[in-house]
Every structure is written in structure tokens, then in C-alpha cells.
PDB file of N, CA and C in Angstrom:
ATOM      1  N   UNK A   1       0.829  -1.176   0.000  1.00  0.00           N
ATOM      2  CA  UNK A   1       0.000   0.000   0.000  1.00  0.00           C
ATOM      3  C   UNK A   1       0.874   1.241   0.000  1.00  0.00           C
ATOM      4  N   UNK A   2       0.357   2.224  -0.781  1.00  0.00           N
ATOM      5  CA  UNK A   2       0.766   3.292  -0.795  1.00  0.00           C
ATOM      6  C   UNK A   2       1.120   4.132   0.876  1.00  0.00           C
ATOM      7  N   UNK A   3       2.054   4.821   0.746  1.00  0.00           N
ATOM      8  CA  UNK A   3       2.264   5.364   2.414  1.00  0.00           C
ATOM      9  C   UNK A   3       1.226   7.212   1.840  1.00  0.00           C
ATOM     10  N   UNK A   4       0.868   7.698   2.979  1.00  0.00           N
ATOM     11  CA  UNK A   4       0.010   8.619   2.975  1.00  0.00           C
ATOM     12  C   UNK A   4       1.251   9.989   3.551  1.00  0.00           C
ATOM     13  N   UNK A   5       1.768  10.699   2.616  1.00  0.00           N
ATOM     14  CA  UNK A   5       2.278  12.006   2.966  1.00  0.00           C
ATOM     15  C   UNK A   5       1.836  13.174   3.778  1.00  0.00           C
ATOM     16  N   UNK A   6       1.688  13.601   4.749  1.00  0.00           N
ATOM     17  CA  UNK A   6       0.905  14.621   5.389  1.00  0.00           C
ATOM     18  C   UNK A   6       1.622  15.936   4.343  1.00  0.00           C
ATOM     19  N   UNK A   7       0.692  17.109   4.436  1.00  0.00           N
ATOM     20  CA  UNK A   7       1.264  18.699   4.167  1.00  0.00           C
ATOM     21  C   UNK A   7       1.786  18.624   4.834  1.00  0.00           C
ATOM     22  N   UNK A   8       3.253  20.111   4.722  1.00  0.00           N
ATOM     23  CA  UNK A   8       3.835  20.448   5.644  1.00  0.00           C
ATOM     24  C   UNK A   8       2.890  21.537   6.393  1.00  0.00           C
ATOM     25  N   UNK A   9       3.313  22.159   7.787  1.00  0.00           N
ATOM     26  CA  UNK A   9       2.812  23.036   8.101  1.00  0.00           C
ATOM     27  C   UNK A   9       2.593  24.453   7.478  1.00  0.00           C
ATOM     28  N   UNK A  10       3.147  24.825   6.491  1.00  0.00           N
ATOM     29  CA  UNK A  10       2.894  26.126   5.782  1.00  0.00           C
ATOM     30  C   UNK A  10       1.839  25.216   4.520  1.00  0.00           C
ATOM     31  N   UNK A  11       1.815  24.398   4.187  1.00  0.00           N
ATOM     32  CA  UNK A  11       0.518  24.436   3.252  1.00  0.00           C
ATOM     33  C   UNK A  11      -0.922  23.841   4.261  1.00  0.00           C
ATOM     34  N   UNK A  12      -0.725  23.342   4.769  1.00  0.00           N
ATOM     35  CA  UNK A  12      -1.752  23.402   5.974  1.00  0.00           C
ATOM     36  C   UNK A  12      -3.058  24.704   6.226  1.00  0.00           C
ATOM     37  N   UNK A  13      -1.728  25.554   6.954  1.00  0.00           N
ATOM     38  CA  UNK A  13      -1.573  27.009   7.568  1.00  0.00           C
ATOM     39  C   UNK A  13      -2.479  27.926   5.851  1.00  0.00           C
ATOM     40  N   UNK A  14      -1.864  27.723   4.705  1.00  0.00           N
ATOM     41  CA  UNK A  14      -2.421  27.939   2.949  1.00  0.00           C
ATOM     42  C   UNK A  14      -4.223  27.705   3.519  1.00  0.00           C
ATOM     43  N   UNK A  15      -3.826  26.110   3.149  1.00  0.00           N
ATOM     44  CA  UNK A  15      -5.054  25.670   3.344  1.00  0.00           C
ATOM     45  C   UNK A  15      -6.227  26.028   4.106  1.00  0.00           C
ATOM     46  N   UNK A  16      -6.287  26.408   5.719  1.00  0.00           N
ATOM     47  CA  UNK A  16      -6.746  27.115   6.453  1.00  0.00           C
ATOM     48  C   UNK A  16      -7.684  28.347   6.387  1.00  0.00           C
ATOM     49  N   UNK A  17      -6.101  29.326   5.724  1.00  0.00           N
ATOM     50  CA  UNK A  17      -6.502  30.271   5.368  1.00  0.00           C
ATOM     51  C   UNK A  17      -7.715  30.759   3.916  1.00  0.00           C
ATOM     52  N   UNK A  18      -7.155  29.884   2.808  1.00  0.00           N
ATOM     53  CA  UNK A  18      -8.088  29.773   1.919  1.00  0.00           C
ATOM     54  C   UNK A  18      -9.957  29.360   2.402  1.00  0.00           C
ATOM     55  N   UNK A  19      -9.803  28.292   3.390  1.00  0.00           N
ATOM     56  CA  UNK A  19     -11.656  27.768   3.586  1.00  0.00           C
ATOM     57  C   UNK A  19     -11.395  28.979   4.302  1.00  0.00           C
ATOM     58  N   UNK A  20     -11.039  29.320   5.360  1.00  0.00           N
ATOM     59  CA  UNK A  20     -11.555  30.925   5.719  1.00  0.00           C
ATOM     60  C   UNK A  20     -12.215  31.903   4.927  1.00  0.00           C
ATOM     61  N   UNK A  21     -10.900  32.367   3.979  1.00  0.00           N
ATOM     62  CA  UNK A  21     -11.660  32.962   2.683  1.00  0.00           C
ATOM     63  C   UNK A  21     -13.019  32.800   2.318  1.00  0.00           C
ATOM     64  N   UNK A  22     -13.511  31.612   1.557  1.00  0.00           N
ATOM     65  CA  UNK A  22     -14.166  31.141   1.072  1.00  0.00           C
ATOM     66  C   UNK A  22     -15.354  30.648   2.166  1.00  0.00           C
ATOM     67  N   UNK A  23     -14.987  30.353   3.112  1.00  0.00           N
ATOM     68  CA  UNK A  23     -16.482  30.577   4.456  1.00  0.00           C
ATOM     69  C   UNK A  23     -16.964  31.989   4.285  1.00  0.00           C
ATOM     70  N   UNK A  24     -16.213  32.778   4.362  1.00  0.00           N
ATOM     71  CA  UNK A  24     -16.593  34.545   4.479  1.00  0.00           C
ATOM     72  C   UNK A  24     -17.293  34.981   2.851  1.00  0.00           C
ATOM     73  N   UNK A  25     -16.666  34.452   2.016  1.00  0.00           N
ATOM     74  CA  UNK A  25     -17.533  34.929   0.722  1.00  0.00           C
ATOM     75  C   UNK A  25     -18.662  34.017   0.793  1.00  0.00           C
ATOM     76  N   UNK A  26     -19.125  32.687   1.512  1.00  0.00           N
ATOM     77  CA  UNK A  26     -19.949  32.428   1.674  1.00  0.00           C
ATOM     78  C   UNK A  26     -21.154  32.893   1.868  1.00  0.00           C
ATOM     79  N   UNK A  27     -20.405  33.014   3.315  1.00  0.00           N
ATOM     80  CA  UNK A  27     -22.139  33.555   3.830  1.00  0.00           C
ATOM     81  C   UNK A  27     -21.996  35.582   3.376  1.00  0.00           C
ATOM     82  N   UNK A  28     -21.424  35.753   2.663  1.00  0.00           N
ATOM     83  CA  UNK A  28     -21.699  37.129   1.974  1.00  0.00           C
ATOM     84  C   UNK A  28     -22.855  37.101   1.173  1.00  0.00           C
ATOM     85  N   UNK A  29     -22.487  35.693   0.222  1.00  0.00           N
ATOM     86  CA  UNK A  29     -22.870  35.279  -0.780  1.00  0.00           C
ATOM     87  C   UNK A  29     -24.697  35.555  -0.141  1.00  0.00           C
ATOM     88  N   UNK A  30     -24.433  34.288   0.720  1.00  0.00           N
ATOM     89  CA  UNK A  30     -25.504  34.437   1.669  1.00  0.00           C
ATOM     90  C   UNK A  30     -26.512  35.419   1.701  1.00  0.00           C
ATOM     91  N   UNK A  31     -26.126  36.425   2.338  1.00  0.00           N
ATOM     92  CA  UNK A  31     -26.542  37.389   2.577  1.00  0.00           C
ATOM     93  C   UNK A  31     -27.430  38.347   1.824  1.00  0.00           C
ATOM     94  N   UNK A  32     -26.342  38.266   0.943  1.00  0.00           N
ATOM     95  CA  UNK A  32     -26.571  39.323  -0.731  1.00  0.00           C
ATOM     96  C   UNK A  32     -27.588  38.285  -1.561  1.00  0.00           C
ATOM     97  N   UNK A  33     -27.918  36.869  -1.384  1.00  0.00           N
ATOM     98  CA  UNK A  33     -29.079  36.527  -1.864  1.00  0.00           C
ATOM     99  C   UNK A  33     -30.334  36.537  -1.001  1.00  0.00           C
ATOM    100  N   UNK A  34     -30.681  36.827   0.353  1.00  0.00           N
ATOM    101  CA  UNK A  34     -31.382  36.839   0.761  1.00  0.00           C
ATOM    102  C   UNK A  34     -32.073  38.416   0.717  1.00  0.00           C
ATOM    103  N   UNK A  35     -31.150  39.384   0.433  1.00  0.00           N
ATOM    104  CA  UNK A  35     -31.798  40.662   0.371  1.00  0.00           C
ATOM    105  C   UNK A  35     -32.069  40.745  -1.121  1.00  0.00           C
ATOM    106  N   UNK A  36     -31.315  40.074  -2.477  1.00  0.00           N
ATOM    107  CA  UNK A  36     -32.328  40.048  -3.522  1.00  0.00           C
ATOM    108  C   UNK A  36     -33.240  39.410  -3.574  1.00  0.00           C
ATOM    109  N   UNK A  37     -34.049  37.848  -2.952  1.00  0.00           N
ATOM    110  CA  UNK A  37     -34.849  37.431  -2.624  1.00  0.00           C
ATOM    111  C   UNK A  37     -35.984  38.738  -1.752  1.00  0.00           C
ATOM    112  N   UNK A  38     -35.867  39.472  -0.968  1.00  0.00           N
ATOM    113  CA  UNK A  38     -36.232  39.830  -0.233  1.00  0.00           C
ATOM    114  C   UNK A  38     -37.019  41.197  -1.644  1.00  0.00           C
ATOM    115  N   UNK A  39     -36.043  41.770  -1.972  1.00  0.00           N
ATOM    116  CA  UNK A  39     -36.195  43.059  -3.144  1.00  0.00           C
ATOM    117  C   UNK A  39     -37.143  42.561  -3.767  1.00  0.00           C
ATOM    118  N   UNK A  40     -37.146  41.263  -5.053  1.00  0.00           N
ATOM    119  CA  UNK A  40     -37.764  40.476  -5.651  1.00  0.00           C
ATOM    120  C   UNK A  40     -38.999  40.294  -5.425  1.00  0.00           C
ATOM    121  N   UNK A  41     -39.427  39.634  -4.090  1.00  0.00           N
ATOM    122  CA  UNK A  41     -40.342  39.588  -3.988  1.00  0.00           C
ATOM    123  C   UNK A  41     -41.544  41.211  -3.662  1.00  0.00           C
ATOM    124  N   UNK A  42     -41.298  42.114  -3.278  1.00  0.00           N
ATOM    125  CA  UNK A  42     -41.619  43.292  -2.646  1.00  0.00           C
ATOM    126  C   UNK A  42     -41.971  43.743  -4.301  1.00  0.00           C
ATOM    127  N   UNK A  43     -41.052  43.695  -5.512  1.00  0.00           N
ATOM    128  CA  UNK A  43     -41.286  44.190  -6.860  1.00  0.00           C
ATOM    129  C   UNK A  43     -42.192  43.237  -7.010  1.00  0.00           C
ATOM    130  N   UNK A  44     -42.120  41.954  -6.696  1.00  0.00           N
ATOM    131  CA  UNK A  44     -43.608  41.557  -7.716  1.00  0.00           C
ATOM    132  C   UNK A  44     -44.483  41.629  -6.878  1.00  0.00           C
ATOM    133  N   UNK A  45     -44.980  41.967  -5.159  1.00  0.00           N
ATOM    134  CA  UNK A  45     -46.429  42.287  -4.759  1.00  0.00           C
ATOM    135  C   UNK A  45     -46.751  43.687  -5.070  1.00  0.00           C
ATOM    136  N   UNK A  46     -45.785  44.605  -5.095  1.00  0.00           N
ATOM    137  CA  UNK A  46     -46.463  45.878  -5.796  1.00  0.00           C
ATOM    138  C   UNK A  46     -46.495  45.855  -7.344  1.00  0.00           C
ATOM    139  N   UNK A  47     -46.185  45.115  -8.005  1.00  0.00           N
ATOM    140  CA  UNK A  47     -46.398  45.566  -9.655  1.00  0.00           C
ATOM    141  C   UNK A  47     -46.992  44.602  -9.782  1.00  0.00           C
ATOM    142  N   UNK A  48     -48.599  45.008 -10.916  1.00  0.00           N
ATOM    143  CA  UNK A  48     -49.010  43.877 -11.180  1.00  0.00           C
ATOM    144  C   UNK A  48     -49.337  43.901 -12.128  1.00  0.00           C
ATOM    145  N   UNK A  49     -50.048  42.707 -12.478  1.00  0.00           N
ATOM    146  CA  UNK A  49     -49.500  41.473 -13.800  1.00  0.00           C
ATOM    147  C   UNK A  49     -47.940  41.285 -14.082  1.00  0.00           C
ATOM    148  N   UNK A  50     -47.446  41.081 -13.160  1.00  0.00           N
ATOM    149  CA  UNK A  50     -46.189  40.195 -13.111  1.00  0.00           C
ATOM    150  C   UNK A  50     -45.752  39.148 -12.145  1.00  0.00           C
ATOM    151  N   UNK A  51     -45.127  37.757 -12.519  1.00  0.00           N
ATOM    152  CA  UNK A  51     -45.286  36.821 -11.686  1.00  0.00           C
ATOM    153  C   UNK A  51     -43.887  36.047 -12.045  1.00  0.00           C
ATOM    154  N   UNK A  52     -43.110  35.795 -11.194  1.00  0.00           N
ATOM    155  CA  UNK A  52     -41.959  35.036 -10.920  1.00  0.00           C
ATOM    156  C   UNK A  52     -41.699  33.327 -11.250  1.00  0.00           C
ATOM    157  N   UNK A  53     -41.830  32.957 -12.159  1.00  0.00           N
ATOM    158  CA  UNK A  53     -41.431  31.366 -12.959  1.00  0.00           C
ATOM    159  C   UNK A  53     -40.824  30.644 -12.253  1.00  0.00           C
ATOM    160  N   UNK A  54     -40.271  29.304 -12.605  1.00  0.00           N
ATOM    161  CA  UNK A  54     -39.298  28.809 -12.575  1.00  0.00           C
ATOM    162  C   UNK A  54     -38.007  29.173 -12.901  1.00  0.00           C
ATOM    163  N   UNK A  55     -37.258  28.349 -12.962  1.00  0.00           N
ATOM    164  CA  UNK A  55     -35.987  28.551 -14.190  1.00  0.00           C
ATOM    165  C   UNK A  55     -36.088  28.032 -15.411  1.00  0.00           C
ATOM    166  N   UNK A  56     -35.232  29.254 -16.004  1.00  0.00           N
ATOM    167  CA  UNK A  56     -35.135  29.242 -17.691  1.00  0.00           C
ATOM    168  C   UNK A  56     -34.175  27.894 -17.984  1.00  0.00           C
ATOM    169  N   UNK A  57     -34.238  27.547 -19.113  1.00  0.00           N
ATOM    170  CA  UNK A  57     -33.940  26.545 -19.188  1.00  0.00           C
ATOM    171  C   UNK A  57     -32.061  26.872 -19.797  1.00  0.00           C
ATOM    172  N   UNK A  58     -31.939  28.130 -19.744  1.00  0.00           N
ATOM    173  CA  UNK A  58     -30.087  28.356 -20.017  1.00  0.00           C
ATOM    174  C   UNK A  58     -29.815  28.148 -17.948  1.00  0.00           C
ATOM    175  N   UNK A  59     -30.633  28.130 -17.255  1.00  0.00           N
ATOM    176  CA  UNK A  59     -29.944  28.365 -16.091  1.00  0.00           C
ATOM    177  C   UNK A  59     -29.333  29.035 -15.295  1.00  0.00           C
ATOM    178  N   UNK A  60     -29.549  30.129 -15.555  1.00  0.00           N
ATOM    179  CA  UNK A  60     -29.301  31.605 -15.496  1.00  0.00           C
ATOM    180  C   UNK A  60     -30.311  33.014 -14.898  1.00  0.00           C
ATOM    181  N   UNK A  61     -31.683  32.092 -14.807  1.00  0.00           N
ATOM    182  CA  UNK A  61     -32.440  32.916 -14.519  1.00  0.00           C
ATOM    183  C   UNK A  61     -33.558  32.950 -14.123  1.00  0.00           C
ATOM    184  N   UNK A  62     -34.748  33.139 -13.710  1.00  0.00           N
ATOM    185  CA  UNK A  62     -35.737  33.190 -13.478  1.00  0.00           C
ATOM    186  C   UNK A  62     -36.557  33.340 -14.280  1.00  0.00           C
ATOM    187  N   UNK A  63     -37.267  32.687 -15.007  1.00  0.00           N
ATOM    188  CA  UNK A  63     -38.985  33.649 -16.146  1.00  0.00           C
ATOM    189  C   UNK A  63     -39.683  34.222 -15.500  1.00  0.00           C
ATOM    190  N   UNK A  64     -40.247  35.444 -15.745  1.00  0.00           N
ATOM    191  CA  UNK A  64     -40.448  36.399 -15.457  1.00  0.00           C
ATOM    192  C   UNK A  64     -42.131  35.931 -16.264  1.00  0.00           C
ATOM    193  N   UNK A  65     -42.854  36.108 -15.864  1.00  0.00           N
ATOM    194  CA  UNK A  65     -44.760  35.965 -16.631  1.00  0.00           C
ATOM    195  C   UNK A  65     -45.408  37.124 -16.369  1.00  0.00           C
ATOM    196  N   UNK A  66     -45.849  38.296 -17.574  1.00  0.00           N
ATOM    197  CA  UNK A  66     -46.065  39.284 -17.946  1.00  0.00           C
ATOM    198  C   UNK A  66     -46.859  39.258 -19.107  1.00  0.00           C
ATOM    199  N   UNK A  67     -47.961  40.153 -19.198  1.00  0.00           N
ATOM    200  CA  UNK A  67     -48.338  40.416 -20.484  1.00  0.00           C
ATOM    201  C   UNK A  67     -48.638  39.090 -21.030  1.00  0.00           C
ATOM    202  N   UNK A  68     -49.418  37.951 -20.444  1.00  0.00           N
ATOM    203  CA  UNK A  68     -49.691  36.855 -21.036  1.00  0.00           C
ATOM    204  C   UNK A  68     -48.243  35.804 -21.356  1.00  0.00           C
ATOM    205  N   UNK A  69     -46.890  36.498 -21.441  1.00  0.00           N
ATOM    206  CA  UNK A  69     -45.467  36.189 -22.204  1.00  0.00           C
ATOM    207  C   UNK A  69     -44.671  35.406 -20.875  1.00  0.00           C
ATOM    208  N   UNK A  70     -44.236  34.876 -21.036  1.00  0.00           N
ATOM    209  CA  UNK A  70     -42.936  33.837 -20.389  1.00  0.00           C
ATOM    210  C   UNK A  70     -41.662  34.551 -21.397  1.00  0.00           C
ATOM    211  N   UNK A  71     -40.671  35.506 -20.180  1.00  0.00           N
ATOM    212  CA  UNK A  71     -39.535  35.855 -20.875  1.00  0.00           C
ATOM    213  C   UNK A  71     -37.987  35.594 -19.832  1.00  0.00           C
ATOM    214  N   UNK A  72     -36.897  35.120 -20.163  1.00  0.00           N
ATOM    215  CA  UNK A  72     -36.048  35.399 -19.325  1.00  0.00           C
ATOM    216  C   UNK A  72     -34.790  36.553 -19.832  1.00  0.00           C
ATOM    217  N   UNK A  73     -34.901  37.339 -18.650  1.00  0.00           N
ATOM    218  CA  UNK A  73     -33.945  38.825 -18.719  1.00  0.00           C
ATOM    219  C   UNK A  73     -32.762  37.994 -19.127  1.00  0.00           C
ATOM    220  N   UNK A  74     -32.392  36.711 -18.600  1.00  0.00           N
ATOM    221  CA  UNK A  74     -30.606  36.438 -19.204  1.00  0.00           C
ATOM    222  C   UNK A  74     -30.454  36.209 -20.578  1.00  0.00           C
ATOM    223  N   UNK A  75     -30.971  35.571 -20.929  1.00  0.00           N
ATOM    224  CA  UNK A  75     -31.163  34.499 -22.614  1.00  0.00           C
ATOM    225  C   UNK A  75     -31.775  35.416 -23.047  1.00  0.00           C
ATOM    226  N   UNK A  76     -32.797  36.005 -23.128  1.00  0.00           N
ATOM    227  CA  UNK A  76     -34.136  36.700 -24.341  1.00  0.00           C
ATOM    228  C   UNK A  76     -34.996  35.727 -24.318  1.00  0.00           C
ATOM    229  N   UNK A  77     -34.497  34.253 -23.638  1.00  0.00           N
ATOM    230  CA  UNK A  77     -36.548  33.395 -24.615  1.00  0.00           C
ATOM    231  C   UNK A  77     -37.362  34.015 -24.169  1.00  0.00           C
ATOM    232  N   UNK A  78     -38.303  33.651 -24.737  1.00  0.00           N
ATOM    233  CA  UNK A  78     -39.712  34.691 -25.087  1.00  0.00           C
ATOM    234  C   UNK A  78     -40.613  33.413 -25.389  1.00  0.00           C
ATOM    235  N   UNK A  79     -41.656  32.789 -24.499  1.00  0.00           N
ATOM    236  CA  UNK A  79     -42.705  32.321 -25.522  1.00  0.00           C
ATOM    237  C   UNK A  79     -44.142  32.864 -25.071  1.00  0.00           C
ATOM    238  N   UNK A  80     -44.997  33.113 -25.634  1.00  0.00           N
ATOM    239  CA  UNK A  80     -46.285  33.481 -25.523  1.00  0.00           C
ATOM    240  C   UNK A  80     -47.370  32.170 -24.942  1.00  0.00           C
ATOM    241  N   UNK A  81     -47.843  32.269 -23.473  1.00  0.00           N
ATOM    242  CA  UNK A  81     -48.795  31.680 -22.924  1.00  0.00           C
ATOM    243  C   UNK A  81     -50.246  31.578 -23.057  1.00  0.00           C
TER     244      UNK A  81
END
């Protein structure tokens, strides 16, 4: 069997520091989707005839249902309901 190498302590110490990083852009991430969730919804109970879809099928976006139309702001599809 293969023998198992540990890191040394400075890529460890790398390592560490990077999921740190990346915990913190996390829950940023976090954050910053719960207040566009939050925006989102507030635009579609005051504007109406507009209603929030699924996802588009590029994956990228939300359909948006307006004006009878299924459109997504990322791609352009467009089909008429």
C-alpha cells in the first residue's frame, strides 16, 4: 500500500486560510441573496401582472410571466402563454 504524505505546516496554515476565505464569501454570498430574494419579492407584490417562474432553461435565470409572455432577462426566450 501506498504510504500517505501529510502537508507540511505552511501548506496546511495555505489551506486554512483559503476555507476561511471562502467561508466569508460564503455567507456574503448568503446574505446578498437573501436581500435580492427579499427586493424580488416586494417588486412583484407591488407591480401587477407580473409573476416570478421557474428557471429558464439556459440556467441563469428566473422567467419572469407578464403580459400573457414567459420571458427570461438572461437568454431573451420569449414564448407566448
Amino acid at each position: 500500500m501506498g504510504r500517505r504524505i501529510r502537508p507540511d505546516s505552511a501548506r496546511r496554515r495555505q489551506l486554512h486560510r483559503r476555507l476561511r476565505d471562502l467561508e466569508a464569501d460564503l455567507e456574503e454570498c448568503s446574505r446578498h441573496l437573501v436581500q435580492l430574494e427579499n427586493t424580488l419579492r416586494h417588486i412583484v407584490r407591488t407591480t401587477d401582472d407580473v409573476t416570478i417562474g421557474g428557471p429558464c432553461r439556459c440556467g441563469q435565470s428566473l422567467l419572469i410571466l407578464s403580459n400573457q409572455s414567459l420571458y427570461c432577462p438572461q437568454c431573451s426566450y420569449r414564448r407566448t402563454v
